[in-house]
C-alpha atoms as a PDB file:
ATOM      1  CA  UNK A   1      75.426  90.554  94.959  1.00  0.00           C
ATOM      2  CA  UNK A   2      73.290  88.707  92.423  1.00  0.00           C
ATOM      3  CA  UNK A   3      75.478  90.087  89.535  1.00  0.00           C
ATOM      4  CA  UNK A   4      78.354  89.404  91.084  1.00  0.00           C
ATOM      5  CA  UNK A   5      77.608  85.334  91.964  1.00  0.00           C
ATOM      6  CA  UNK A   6      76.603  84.569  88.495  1.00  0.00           C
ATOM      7  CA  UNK A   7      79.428  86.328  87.764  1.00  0.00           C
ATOM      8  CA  UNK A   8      81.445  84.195  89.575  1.00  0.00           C
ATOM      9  CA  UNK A   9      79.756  81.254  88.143  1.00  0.00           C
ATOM     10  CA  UNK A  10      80.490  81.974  84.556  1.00  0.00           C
ATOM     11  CA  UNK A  11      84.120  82.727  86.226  1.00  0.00           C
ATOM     12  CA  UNK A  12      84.601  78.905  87.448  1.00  0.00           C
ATOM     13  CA  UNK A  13      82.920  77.365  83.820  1.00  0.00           C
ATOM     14  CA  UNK A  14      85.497  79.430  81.825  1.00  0.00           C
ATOM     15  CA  UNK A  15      88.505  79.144  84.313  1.00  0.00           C
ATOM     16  CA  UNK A  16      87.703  75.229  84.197  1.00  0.00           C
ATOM     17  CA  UNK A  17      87.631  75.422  80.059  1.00  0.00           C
ATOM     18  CA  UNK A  18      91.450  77.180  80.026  1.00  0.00           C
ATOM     19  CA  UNK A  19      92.234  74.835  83.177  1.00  0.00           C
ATOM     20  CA  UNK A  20      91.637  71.804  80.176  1.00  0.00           C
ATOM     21  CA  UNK A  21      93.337  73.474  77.340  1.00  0.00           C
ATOM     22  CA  UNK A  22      96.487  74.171  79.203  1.00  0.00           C
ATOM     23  CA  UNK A  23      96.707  70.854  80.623  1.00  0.00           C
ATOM     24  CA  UNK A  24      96.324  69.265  77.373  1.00  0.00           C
ATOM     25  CA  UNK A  25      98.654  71.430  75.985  1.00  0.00           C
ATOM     26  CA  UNK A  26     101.409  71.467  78.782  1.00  0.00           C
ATOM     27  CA  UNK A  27     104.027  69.022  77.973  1.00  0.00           C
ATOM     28  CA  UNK A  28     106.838  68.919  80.335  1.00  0.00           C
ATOM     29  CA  UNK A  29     107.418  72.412  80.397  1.00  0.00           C
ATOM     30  CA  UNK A  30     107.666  73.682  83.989  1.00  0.00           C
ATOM     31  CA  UNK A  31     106.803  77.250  82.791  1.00  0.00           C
ATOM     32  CA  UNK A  32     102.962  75.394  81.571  1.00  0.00           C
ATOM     33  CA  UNK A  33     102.988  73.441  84.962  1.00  0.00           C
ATOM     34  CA  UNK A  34     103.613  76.784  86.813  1.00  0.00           C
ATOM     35  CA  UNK A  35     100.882  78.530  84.915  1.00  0.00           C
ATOM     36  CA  UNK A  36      98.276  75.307  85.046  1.00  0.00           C
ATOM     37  CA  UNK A  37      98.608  75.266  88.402  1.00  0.00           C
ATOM     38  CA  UNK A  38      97.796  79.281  88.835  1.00  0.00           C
ATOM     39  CA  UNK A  39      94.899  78.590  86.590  1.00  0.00           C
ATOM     40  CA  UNK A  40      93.720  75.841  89.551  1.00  0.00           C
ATOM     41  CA  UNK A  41      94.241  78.200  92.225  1.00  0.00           C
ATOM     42  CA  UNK A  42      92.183  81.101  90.614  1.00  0.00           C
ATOM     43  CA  UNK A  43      89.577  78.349  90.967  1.00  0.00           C
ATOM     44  CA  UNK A  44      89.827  78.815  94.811  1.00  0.00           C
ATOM     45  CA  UNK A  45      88.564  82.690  95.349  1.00  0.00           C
ATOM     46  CA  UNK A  46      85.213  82.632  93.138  1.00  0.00           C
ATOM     47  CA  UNK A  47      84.144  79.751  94.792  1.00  0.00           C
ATOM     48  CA  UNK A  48      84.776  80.516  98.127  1.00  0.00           C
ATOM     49  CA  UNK A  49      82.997  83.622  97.639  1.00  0.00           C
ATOM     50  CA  UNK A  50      79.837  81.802  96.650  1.00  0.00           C
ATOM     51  CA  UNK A  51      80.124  79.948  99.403  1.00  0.00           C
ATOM     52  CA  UNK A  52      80.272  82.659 101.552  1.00  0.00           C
ATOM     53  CA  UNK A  53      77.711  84.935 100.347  1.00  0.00           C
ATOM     54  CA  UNK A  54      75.468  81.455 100.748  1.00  0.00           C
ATOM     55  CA  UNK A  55      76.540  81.093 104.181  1.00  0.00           C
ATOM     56  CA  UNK A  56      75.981  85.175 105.065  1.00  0.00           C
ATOM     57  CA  UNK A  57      72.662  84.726 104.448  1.00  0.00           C
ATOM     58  CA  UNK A  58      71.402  82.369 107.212  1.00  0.00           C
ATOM     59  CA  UNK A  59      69.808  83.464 110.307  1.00  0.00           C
ATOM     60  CA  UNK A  60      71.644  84.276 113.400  1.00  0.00           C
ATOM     61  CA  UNK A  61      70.857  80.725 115.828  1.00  0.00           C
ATOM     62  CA  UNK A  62      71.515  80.060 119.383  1.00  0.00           C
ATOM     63  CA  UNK A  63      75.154  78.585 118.556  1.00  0.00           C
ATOM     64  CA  UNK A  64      75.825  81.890 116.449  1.00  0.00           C
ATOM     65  CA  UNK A  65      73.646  84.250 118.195  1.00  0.00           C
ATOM     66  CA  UNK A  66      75.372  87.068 116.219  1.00  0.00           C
ATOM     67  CA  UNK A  67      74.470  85.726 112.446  1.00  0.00           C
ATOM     68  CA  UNK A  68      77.269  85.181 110.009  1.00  0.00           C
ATOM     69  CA  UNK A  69      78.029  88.613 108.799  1.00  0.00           C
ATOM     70  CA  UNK A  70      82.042  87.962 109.101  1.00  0.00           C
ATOM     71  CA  UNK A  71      82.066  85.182 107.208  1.00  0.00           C
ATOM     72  CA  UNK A  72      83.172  87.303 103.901  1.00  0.00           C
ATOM     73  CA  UNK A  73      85.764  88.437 106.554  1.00  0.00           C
ATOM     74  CA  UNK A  74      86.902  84.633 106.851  1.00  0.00           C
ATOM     75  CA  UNK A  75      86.584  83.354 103.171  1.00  0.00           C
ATOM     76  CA  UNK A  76      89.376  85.993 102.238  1.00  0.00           C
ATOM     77  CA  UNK A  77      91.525  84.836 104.689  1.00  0.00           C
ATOM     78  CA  UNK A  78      91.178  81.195 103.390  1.00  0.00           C
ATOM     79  CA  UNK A  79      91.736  82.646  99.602  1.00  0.00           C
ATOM     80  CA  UNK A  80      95.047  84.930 100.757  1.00  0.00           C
ATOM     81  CA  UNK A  81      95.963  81.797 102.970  1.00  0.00           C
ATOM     82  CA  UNK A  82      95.851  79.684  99.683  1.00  0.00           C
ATOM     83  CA  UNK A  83      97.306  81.814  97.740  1.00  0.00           C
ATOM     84  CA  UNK A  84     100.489  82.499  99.631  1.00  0.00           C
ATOM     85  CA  UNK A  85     101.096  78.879 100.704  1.00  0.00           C
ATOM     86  CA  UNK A  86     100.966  77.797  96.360  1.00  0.00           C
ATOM     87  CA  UNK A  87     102.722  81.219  95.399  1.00  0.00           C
ATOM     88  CA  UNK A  88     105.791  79.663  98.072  1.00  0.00           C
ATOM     89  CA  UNK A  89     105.622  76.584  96.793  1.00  0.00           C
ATOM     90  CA  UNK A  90     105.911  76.854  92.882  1.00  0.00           C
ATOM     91  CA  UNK A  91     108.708  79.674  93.643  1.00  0.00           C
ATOM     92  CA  UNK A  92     111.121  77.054  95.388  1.00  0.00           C
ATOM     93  CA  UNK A  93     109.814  74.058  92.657  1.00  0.00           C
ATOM     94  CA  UNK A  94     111.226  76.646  89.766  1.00  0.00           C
ATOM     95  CA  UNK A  95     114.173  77.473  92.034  1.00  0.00           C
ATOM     96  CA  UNK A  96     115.212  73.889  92.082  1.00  0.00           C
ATOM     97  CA  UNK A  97     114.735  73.199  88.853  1.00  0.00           C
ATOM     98  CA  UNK A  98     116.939  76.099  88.029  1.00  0.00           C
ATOM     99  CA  UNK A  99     119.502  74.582  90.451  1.00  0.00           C
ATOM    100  CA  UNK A 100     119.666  71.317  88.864  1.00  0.00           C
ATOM    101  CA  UNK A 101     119.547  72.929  85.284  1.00  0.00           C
ATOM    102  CA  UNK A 102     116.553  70.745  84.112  1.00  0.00           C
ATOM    103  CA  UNK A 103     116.533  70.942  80.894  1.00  0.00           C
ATOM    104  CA  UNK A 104     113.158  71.024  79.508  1.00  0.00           C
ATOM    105  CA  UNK A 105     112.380  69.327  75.991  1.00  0.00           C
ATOM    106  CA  UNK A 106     108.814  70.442  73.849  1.00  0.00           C
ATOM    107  CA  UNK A 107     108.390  67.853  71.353  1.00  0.00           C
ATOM    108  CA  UNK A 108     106.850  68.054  67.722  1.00  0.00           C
ATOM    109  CA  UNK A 109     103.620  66.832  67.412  1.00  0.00           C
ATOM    110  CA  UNK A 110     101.074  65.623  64.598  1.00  0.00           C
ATOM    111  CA  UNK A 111      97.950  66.925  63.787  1.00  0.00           C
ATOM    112  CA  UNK A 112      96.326  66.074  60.596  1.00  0.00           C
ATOM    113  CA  UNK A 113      98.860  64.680  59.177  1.00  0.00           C
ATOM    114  CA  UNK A 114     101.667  67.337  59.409  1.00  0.00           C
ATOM    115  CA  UNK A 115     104.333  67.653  62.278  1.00  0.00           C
ATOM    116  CA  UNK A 116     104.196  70.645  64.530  1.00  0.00           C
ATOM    117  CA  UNK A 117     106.247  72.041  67.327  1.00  0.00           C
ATOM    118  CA  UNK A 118     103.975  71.180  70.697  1.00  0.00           C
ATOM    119  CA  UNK A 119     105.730  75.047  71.865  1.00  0.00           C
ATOM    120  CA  UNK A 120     103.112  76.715  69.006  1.00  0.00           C
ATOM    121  CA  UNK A 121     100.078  75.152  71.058  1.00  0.00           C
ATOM    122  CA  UNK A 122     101.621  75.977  74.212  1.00  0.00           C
ATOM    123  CA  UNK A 123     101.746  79.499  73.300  1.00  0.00           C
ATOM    124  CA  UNK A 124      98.162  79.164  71.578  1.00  0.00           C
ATOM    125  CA  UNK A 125      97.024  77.933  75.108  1.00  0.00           C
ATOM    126  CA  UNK A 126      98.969  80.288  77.116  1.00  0.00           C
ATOM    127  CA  UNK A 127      96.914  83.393  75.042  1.00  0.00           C
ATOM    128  CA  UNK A 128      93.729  81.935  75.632  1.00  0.00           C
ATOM    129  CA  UNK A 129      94.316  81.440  79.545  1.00  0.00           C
ATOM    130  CA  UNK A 130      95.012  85.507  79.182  1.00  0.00           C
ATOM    131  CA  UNK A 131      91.665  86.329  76.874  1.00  0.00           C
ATOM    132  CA  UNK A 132      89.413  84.796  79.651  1.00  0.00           C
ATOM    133  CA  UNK A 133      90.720  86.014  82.948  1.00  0.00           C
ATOM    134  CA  UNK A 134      91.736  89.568  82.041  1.00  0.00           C
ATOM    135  CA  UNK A 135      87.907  90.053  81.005  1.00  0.00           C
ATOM    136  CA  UNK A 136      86.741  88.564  83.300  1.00  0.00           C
ATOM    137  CA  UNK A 137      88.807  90.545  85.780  1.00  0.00           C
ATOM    138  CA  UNK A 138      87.512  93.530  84.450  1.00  0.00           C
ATOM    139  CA  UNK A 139      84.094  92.725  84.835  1.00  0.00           C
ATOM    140  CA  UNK A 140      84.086  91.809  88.419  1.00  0.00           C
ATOM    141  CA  UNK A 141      86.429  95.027  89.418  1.00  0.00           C
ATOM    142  CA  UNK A 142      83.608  97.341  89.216  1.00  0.00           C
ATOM    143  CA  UNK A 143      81.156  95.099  91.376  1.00  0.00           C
ATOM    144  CA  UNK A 144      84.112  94.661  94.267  1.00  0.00           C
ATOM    145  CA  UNK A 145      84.534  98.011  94.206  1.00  0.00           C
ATOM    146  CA  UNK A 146      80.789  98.629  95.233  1.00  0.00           C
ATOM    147  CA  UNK A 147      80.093  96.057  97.446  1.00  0.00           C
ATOM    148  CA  UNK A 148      83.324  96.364  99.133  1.00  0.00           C
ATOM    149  CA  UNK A 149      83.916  92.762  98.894  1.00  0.00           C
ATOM    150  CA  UNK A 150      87.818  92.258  99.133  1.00  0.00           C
ATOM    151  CA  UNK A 151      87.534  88.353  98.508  1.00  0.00           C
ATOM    152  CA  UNK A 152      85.994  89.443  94.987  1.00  0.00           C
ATOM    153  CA  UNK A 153      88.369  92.453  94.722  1.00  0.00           C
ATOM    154  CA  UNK A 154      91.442  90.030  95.464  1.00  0.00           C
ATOM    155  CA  UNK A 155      89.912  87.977  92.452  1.00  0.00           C
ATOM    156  CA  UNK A 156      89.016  90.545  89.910  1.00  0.00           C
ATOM    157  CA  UNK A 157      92.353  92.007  90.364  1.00  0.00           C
ATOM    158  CA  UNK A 158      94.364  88.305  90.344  1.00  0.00           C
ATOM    159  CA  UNK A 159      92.714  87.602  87.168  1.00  0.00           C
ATOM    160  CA  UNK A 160      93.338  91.053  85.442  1.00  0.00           C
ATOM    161  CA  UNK A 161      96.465  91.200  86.286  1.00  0.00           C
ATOM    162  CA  UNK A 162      97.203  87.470  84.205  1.00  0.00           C
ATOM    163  CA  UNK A 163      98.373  88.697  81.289  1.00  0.00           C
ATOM    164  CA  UNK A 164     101.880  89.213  82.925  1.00  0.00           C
ATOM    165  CA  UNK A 165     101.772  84.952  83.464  1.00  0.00           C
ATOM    166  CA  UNK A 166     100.956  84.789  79.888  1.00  0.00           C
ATOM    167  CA  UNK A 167     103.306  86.495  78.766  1.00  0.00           C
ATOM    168  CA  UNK A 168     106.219  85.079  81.084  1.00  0.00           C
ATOM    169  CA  UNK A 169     104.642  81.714  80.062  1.00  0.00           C
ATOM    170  CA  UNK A 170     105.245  82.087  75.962  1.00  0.00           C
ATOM    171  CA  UNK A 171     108.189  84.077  77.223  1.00  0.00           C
ATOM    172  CA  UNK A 172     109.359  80.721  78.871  1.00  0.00           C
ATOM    173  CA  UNK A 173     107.783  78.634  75.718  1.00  0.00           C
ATOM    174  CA  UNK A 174     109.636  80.471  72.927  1.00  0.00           C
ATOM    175  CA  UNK A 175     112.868  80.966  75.575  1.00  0.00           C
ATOM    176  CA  UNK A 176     113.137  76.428  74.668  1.00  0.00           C
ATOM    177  CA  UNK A 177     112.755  77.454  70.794  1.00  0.00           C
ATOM    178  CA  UNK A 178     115.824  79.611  70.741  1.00  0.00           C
ATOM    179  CA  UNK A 179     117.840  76.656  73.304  1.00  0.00           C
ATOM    180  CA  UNK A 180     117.652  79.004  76.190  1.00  0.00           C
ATOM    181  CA  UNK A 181     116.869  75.967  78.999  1.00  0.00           C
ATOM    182  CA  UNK A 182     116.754  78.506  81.854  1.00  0.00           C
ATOM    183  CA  UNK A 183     114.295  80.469  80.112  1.00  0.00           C
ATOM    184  CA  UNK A 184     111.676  78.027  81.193  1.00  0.00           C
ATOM    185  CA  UNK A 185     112.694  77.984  85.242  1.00  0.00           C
ATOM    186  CA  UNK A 186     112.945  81.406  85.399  1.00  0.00           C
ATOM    187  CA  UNK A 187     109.775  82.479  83.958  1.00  0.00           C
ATOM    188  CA  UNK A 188     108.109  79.837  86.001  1.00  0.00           C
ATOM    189  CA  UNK A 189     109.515  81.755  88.817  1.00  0.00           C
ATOM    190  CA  UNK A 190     108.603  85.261  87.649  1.00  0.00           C
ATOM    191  CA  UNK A 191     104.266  83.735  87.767  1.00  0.00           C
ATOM    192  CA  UNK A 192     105.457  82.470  91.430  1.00  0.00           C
ATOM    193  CA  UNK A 193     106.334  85.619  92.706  1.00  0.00           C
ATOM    194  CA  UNK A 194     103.106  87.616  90.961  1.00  0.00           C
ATOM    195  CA  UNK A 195     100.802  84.576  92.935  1.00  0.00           C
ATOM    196  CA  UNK A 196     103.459  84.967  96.122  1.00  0.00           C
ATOM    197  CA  UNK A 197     102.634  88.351  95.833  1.00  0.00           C
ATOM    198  CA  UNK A 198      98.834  88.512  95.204  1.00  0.00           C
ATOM    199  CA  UNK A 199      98.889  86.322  98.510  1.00  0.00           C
ATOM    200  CA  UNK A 200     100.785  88.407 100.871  1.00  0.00           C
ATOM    201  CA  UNK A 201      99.098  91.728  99.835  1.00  0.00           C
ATOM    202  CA  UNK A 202      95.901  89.909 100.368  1.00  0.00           C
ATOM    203  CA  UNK A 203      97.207  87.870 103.880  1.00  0.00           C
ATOM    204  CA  UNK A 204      98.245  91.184 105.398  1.00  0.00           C
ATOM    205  CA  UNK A 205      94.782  93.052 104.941  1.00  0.00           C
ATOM    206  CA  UNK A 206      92.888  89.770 105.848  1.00  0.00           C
ATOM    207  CA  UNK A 207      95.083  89.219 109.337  1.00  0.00           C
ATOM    208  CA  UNK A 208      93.790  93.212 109.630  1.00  0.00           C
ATOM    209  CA  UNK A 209      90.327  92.401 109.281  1.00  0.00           C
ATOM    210  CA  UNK A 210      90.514  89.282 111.376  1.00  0.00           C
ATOM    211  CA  UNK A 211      92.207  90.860 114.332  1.00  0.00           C
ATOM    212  CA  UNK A 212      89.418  93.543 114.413  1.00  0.00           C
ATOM    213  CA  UNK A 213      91.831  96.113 112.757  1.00  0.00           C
ATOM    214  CA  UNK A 214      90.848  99.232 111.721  1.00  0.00           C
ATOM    215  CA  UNK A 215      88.704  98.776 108.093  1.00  0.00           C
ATOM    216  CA  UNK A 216      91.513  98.434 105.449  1.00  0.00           C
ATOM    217  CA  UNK A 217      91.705  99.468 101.931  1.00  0.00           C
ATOM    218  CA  UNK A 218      90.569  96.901  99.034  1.00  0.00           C
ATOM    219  CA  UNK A 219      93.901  97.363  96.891  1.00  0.00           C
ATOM    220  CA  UNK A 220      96.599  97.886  99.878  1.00  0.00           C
ATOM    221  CA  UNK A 221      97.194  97.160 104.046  1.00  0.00           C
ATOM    222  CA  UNK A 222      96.228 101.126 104.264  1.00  0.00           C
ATOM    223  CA  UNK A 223      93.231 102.718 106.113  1.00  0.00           C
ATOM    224  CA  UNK A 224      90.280 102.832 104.293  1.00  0.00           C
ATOM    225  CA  UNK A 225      89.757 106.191 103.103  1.00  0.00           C
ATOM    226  CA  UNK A 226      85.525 106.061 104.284  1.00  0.00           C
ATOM    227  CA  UNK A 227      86.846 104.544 107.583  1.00  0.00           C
ATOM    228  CA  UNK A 228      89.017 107.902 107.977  1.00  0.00           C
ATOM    229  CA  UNK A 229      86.544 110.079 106.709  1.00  0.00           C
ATOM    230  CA  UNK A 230      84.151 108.636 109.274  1.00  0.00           C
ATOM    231  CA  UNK A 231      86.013 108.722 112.179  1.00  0.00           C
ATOM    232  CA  UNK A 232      86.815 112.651 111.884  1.00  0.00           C
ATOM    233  CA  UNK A 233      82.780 112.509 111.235  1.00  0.00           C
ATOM    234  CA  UNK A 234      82.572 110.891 114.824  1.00  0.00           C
ATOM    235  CA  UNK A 235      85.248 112.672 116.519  1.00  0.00           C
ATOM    236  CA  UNK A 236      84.153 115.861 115.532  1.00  0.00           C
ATOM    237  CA  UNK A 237      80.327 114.782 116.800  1.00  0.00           C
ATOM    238  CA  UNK A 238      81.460 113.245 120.244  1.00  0.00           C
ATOM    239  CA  UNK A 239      84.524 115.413 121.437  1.00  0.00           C
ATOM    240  CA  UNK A 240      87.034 113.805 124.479  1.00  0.00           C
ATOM    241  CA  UNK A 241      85.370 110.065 123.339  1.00  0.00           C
ATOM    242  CA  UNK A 242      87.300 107.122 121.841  1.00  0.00           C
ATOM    243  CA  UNK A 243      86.217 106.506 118.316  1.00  0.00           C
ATOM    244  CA  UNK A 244      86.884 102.788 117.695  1.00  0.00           C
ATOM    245  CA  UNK A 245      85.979 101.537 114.258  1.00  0.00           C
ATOM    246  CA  UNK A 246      86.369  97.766 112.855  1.00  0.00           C
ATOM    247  CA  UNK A 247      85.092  95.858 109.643  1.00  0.00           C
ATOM    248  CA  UNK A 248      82.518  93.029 109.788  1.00  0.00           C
ATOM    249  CA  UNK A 249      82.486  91.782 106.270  1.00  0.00           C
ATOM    250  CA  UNK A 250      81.655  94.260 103.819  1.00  0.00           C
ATOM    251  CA  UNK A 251      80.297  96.743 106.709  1.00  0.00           C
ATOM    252  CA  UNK A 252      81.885  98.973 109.574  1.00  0.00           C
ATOM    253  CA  UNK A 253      81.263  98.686 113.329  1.00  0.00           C
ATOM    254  CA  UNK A 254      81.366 101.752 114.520  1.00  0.00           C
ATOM    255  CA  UNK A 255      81.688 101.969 119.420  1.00  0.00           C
ATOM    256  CA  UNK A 256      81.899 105.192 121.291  1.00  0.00           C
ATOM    257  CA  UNK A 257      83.511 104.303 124.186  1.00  0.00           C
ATOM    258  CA  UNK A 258      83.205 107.425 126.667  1.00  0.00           C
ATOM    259  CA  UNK A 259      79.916 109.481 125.684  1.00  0.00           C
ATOM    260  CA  UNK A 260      76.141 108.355 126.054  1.00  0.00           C
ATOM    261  CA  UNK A 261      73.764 108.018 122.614  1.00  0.00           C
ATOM    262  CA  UNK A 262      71.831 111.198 121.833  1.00  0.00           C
ATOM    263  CA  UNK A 263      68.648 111.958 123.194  1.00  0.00           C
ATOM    264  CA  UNK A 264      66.744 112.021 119.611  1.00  0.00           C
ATOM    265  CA  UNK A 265      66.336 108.855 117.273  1.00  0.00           C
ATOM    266  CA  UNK A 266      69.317 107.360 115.653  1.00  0.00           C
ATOM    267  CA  UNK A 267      69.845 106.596 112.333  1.00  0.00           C
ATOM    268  CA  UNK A 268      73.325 105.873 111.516  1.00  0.00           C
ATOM    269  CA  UNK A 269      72.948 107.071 107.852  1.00  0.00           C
ATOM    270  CA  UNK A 270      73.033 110.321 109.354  1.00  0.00           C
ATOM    271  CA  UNK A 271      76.789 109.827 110.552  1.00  0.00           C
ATOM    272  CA  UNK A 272      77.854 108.818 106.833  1.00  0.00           C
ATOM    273  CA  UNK A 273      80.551 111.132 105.437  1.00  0.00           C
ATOM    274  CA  UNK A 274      80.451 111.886 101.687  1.00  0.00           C
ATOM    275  CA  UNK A 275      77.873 109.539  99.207  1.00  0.00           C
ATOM    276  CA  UNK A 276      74.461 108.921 101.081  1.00  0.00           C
ATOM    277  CA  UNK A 277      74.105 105.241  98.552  1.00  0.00           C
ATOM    278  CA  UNK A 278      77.518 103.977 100.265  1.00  0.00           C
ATOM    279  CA  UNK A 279      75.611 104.746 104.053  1.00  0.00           C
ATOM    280  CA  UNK A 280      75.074 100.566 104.521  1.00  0.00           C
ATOM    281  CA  UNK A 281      78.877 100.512 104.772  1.00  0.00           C
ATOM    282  CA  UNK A 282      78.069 101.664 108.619  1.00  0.00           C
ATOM    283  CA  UNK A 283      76.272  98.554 110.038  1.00  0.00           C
ATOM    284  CA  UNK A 284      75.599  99.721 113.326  1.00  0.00           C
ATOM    285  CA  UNK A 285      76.759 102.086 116.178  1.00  0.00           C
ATOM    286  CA  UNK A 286      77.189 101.482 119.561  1.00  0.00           C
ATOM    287  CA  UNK A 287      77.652 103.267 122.742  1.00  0.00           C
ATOM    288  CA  UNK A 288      80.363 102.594 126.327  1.00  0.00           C
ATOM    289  CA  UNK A 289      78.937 105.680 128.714  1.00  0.00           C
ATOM    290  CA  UNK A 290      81.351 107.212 130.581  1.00  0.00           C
ATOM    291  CA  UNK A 291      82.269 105.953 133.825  1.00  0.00           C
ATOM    292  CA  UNK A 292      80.311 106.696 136.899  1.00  0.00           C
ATOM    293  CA  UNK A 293      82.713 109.097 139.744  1.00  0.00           C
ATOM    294  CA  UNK A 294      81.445 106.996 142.411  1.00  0.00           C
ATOM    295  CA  UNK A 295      85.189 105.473 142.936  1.00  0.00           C
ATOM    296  CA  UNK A 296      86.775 102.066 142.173  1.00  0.00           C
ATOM    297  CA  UNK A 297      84.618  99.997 144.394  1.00  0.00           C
ATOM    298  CA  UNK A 298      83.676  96.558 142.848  1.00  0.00           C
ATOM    299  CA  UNK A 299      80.634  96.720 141.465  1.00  0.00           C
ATOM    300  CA  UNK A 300      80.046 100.183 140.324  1.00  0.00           C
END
């Protein structure tokens, strides 16, 4: 967790310096204003993780008797919320401008003392905004993956995947060069649809999660594959009972609803399928006995 917040540290101070360069180099091209506005939103998940992972950490209270352990659970449904809601947004702004064949114009500039086309710094900006993230991306993927943090996952995998908006970007850039207008629109539409699309992969597992769902994958709405293994683990242990499993953050909540605990101590590392170092994923177990044959009367 450590790693992973000054991670996301360095992640806002170098999103903020290609947030500046493509601003100053984005003209009136709606393809740059597309993209500058993706590099404001990628802004949004590292620093509601930080504010998260500060918030998980204070002590359950009277109001919130039960801690804060789903608030990772919440600050990826705010980031997946954002997401989608932008992604929408800048896909009907390109749409329109398509519509009403807005002709964008990239002016010539000059820079000690000679003239040069304002699309060469565009595309100069447009490779740095895909430098930064794409490492950066691949730096945090390995720390989602093992804290089971889907707010960073969503992130590292946002960010790595960037290269394809840089590349529709000078696409878009170079498209005005050769007096393609449309160029412009429609690869300000193609980055809309990879943001619209981050956003409702993301939405759909974070509804999941919200909803006490089963525990979802990090990369896709499907069961977690430690989530199955563990409820054939429980099955197999308590025969005829319900095995009902939901995600509280970065953990699972295990209930067996329909058998009584065993007699000897519990540890629930021992119910861990498969690598003993991922056993914190289980939080806690707990226990609905059977009901008693004594009849329906109220009461019993």
């Amino acid at each position: 967790m450590r790693r992973a917040e000054r991670l996301e540290w360095w992640s806002i101070a170098w999103t903020i310096s290609v947030i500046v360069v493509m601003g100053a180099a984005m003209g009136s091209s709606q393809t740059m204003k597309t993209a500058w506005i993706e590099d404001c939103l990628s802004l949004i998940p590292p620093a509601v993780f930080l504010i998260s992972a500060r918030v998980e950490r204070r002590p359950a209270n009277a109001r919130f008797p039960n801690g804060f352990a789903r608030v990772p659970s919440l600050a990826f449904v705010i980031a997946a919320t954002a997401l989608t809601a932008l992604g929408s947004t800048l896909l009907v702004d390109s749409a329109m401008s398509l519509v009403s064949q807005e002709h964008a114009t990239v002016a010539a500039v000059h820079i000690f003392g000679k003239e040069i086309w304002l699309g060469w710094i565009m595309v100069a900006a447009q490779v740095y905004s895909i430098v930064v993230p794409v490492v950066l991306g691949w730096l945090k993927l390995p720390l989602a993956k093992q804290l089971n943090d889907k707010t960073l996952f969503t992130d590292a995998m946002t960010q790595k995947a960037n290269w394809m908006t840089g590349i529709a970007g000078i696409g878009g850039v170079i498209g005005i060069r050769l007096g393609y207008w449309w160029t412009d629109a429609v690869a300000a539409g193609l980055i809309s649809l990879d943001i619209l699309n981050d956003g409702i992969r993301a939405l759909r597992a974070a509804s999941a999660e919200l909803v006490d769902g089963a525990p979802r994958a990090l990369d896709s709405d499907d069961i977690a594959e430690d989530a199955s293994a563990l409820h054939a683990v429980l099955d197999a242990r308590f025969p005829g009972a319900e095995i009902h499993l939901r995600e509280t953050g970065r953990v699972i909540s295990a209930q067996i609803v329909g058998a009584t605990p065993p007699d000897d101590t519990l540890d629930v590392r021992d119910y861990w399928p498969g690598d003993p170092d991922r056993a914190w994923r289980l939080g806690h177990i707990s226990f609905v006995p059977p009901r008693s044959d004594r009849g329906d009367v109220p009461g019993n």
